[in-house]
N, C-alpha and C. Protein backbone atom coordinates (compact mmCIF):
# COMPACT_ATOMS: atom_id res chain seq x y z
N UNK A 1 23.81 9.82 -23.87
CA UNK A 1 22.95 8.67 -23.59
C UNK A 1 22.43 8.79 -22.16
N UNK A 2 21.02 8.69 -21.99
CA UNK A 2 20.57 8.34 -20.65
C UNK A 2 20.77 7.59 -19.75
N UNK A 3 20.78 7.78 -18.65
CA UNK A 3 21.13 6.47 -17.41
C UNK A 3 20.49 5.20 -17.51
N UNK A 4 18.84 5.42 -18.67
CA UNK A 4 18.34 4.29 -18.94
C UNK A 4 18.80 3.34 -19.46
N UNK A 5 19.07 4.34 -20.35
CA UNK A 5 19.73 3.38 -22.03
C UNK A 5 21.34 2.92 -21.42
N UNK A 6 21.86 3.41 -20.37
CA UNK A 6 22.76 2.92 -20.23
C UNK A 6 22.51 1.75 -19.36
N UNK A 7 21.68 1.39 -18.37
CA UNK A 7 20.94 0.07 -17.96
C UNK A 7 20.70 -0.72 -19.17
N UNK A 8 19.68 -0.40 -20.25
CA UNK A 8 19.74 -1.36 -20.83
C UNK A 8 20.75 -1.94 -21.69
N UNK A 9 21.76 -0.96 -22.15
CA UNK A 9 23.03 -1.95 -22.26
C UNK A 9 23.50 -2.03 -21.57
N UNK A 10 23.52 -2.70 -20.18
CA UNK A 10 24.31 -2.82 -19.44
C UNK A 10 25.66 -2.69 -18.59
N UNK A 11 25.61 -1.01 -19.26
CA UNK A 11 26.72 -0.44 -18.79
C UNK A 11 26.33 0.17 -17.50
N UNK A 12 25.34 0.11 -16.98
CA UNK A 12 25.48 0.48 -15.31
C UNK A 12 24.39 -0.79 -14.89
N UNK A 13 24.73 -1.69 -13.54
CA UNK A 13 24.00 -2.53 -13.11
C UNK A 13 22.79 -1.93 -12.83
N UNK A 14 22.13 -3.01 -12.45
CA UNK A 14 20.73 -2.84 -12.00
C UNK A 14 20.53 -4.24 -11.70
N UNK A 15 19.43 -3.93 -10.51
CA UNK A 15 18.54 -5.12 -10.24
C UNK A 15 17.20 -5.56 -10.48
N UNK A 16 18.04 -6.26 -12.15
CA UNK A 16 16.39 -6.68 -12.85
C UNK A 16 15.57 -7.54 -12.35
N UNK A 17 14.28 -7.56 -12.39
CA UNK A 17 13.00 -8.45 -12.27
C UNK A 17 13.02 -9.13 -13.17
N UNK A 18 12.55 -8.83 -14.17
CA UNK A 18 12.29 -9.26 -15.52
C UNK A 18 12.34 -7.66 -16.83
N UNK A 19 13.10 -9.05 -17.69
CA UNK A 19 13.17 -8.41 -18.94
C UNK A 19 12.22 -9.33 -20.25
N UNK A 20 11.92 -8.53 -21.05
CA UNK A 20 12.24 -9.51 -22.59
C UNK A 20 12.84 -8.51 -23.33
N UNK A 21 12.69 -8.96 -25.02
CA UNK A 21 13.48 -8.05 -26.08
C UNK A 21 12.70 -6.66 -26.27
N UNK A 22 12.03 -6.06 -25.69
CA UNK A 22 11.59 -4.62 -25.57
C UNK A 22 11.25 -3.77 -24.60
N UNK A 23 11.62 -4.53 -23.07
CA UNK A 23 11.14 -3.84 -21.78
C UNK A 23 11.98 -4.54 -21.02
N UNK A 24 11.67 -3.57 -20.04
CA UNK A 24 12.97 -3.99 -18.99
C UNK A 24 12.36 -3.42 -17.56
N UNK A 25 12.62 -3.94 -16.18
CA UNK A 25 11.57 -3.71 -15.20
C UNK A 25 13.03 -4.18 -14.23
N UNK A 26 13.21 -3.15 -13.11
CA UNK A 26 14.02 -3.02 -12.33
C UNK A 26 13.72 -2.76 -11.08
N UNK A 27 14.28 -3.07 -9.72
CA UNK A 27 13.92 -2.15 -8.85
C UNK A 27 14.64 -0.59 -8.45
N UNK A 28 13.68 0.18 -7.59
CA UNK A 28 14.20 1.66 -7.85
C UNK A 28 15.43 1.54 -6.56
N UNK A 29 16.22 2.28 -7.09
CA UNK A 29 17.10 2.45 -5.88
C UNK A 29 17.04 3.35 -4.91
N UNK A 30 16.16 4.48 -4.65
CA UNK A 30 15.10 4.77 -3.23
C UNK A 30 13.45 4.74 -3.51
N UNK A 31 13.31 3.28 -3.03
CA UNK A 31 12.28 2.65 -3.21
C UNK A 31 11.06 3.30 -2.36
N UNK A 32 10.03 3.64 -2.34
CA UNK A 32 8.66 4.53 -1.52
C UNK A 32 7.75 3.55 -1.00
N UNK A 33 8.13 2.11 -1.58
CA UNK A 33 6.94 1.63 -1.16
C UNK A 33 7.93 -0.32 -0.87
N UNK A 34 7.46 -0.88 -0.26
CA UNK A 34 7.96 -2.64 -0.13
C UNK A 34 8.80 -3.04 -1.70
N UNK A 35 7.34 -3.28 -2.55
CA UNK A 35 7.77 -3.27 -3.70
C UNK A 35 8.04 -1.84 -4.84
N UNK A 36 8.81 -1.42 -5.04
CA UNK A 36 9.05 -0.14 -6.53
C UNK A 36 9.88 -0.49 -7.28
N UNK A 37 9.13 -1.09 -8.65
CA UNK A 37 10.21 -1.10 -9.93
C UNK A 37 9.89 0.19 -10.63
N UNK A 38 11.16 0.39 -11.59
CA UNK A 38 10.58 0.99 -12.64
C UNK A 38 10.69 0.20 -14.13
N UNK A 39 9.60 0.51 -14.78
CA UNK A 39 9.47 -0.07 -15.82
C UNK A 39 9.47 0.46 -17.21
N UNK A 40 10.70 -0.12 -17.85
CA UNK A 40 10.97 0.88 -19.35
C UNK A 40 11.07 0.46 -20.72
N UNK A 41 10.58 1.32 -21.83
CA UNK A 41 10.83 0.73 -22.99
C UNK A 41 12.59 0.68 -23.16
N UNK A 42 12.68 -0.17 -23.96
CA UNK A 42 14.50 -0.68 -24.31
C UNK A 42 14.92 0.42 -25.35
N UNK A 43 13.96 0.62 -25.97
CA UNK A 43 14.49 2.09 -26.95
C UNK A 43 13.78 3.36 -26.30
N UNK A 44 14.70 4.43 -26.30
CA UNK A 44 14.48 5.69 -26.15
C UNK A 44 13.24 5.97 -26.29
N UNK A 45 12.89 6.38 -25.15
CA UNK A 45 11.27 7.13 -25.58
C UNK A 45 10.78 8.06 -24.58
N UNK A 46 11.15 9.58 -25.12
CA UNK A 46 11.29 11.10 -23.81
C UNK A 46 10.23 10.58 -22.49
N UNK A 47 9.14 10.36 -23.24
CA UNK A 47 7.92 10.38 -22.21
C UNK A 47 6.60 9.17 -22.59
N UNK A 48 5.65 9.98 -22.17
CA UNK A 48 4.08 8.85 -22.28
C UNK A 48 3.62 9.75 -24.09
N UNK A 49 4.36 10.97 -23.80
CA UNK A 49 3.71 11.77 -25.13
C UNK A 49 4.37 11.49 -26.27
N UNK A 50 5.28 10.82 -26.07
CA UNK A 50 5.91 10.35 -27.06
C UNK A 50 6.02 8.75 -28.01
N UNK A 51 5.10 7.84 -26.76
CA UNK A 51 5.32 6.46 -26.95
C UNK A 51 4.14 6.12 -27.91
N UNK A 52 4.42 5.53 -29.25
CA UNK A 52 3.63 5.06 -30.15
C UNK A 52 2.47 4.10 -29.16
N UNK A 53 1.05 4.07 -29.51
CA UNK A 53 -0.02 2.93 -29.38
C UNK A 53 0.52 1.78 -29.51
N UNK A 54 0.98 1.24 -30.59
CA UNK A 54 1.26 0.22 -30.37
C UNK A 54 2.43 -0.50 -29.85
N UNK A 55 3.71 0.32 -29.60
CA UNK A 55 4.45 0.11 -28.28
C UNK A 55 3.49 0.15 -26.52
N UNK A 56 2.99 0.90 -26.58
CA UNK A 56 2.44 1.26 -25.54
C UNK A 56 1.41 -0.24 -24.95
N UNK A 57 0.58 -0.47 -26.22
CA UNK A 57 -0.20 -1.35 -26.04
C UNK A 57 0.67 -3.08 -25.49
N UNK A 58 1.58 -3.11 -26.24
CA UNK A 58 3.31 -4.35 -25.87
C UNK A 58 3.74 -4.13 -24.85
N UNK A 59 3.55 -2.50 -24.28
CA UNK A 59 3.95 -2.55 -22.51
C UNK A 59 3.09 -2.65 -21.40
N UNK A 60 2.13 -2.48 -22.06
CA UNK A 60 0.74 -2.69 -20.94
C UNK A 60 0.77 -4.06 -20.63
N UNK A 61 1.06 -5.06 -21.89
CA UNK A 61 0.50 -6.64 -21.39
C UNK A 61 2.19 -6.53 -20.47
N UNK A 62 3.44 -6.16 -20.88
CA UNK A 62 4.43 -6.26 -20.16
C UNK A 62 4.47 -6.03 -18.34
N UNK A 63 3.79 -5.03 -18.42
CA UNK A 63 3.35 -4.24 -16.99
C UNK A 63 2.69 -5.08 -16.22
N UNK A 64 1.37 -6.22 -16.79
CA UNK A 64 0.99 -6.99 -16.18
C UNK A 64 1.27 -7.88 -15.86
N UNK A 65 2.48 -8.55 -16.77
CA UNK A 65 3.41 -9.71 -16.51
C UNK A 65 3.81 -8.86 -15.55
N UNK A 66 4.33 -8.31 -14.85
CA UNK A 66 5.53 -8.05 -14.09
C UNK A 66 4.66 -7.43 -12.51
N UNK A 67 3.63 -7.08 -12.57
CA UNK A 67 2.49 -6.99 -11.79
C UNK A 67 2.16 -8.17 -10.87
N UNK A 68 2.06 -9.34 -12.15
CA UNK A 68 1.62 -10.65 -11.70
C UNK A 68 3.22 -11.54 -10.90
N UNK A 69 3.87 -11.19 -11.53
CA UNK A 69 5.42 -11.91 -11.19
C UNK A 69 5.53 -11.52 -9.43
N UNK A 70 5.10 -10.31 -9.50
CA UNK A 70 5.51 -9.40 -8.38
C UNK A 70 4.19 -9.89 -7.52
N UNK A 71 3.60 -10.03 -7.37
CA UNK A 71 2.11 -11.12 -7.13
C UNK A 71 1.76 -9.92 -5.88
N UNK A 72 1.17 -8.66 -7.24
CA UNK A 72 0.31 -7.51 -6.95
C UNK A 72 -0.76 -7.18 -7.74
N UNK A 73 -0.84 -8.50 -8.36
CA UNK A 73 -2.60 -8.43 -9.29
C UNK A 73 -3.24 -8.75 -8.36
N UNK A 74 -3.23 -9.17 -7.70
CA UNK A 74 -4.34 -9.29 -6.81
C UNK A 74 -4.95 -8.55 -5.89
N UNK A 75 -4.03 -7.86 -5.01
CA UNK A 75 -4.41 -6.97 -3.76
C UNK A 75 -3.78 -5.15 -4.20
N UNK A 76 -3.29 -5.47 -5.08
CA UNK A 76 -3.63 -4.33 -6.13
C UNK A 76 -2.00 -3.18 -6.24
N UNK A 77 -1.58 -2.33 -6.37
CA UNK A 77 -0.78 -1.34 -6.80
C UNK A 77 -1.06 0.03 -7.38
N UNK A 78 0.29 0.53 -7.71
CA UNK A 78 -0.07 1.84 -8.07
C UNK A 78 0.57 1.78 -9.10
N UNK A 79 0.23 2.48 -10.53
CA UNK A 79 1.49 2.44 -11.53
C UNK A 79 1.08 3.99 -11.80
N UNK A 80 2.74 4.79 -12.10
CA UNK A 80 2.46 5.98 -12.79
C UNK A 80 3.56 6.30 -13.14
N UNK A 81 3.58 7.54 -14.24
CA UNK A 81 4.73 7.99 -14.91
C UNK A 81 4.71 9.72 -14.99
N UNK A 82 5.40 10.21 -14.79
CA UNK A 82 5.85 11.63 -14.48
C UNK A 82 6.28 11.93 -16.23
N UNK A 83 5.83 13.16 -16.53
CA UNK A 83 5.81 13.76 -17.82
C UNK A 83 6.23 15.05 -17.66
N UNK A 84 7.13 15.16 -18.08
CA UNK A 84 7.82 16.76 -18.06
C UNK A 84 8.25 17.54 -16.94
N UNK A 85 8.56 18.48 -17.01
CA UNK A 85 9.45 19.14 -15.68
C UNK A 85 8.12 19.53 -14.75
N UNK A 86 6.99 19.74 -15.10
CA UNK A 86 6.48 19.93 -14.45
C UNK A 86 5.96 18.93 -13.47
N UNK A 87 5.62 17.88 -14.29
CA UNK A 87 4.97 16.59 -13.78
C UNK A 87 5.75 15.58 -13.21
N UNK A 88 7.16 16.45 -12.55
CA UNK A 88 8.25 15.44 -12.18
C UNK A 88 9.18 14.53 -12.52
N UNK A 89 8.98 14.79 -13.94
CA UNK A 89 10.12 13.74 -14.53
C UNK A 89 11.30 14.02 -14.54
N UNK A 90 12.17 13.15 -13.97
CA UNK A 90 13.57 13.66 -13.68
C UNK A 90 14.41 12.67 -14.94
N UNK A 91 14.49 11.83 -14.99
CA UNK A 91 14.96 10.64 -15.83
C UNK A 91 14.14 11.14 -17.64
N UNK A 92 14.92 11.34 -18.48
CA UNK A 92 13.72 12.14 -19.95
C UNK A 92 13.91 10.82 -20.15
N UNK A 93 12.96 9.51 -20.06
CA UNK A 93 13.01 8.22 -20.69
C UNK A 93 12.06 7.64 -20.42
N UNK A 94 10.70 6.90 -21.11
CA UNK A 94 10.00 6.83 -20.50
C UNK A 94 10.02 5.69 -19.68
N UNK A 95 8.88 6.13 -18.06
CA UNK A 95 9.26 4.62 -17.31
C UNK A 95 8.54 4.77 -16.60
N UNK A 96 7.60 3.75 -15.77
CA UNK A 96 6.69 3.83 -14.72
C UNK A 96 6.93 3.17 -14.25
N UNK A 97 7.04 3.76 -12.55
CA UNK A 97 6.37 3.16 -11.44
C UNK A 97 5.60 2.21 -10.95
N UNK A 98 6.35 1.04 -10.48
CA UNK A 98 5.19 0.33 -10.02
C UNK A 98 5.80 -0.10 -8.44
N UNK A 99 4.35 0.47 -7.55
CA UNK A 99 4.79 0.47 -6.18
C UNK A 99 3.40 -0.64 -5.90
N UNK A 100 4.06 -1.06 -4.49
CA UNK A 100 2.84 -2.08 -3.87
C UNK A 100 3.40 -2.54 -2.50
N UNK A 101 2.94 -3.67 -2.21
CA UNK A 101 3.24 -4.43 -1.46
C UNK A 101 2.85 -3.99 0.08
N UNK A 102 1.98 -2.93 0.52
CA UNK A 102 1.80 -2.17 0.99
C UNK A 102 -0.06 -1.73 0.90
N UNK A 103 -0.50 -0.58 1.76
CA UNK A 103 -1.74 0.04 1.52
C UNK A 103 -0.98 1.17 1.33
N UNK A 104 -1.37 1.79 0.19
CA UNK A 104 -0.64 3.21 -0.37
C UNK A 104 -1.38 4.05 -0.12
N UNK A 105 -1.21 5.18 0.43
CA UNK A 105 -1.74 6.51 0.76
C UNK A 105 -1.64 7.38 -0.33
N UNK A 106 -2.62 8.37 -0.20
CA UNK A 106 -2.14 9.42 -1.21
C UNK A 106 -1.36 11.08 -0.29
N UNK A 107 -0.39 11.38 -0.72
CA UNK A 107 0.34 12.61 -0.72
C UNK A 107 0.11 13.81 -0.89
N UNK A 108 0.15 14.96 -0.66
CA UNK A 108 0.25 16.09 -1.54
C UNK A 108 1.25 15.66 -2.45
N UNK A 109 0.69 16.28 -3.90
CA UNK A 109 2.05 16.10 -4.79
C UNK A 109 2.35 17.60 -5.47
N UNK A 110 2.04 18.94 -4.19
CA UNK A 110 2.32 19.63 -5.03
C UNK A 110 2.51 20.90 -3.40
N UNK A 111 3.43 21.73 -3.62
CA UNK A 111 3.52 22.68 -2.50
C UNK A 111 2.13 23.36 -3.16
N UNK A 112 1.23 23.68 -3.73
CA UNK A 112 0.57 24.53 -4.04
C UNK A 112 -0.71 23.98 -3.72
N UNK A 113 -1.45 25.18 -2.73
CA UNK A 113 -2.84 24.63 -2.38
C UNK A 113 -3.85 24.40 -4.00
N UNK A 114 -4.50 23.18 -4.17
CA UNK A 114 -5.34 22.86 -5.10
C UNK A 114 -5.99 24.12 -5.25
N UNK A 115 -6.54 24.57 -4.17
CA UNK A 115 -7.38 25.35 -4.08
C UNK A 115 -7.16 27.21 -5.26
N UNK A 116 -5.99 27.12 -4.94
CA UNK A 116 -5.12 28.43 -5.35
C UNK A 116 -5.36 28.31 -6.82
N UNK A 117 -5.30 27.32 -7.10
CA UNK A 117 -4.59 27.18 -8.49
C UNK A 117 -5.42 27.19 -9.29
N UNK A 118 -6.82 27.38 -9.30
CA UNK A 118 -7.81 27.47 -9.76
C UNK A 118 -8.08 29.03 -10.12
């Protein structure tokens, strides 16, 4: 079982925001930005390539509840999710990011010049 699924049964704490009966929204425990939750389906789901439309579509309005709770609809945020070893996913469950509270910069997100890789 994943570290997720073990949050959502509550066999390892966490510090929830908000939940309902299919999502669950936490903060990260090395946080990048004021505000960073992560935000997850309650059942197993590897990645973004894996999450049915219409789950997906039940976490989007979720994402915005928790956007708005976090009162970063307005002056805005970042949400994203890491897909595979390449794309940084360390956690195989799916879950996004939501950072704010802040003006967010962008990073290199890669030792490899853009340029090269072409």
């Amino acid at each position: 079982m994943c570290i997720f699924c073990k949050i959502v049964n509550k066999e390892i704490p966490a510090n929830i925001e908000l939940e309902n009966d299919d999502f669950l929204a936490f903060h990260d425990i090395n946080p990048i930005a004021p505000i960073h939750l992560l935000i997850i389906p309650k059942v197993h789901v590897q990645n973004f390539q894996e999450i049915s439309p219409e789950l997906m579509s039940k976490m989007t309005t979720f994402i915005q509840e928790v956007a708005k709770k976090m009162r970063l609809d307005k002056d805005g945020y970042r949400l994203l999710t890491n897909i595979g070893e390449n794309g940084g996913q360390e956690v195989m469950h799916l879950h996004f990011h939501l950072v704010g509270g802040a003006k967010l910069k962008w990073v290199h997100l890669s030792d490899l010049n853009p340029k090269e890789a072409i």
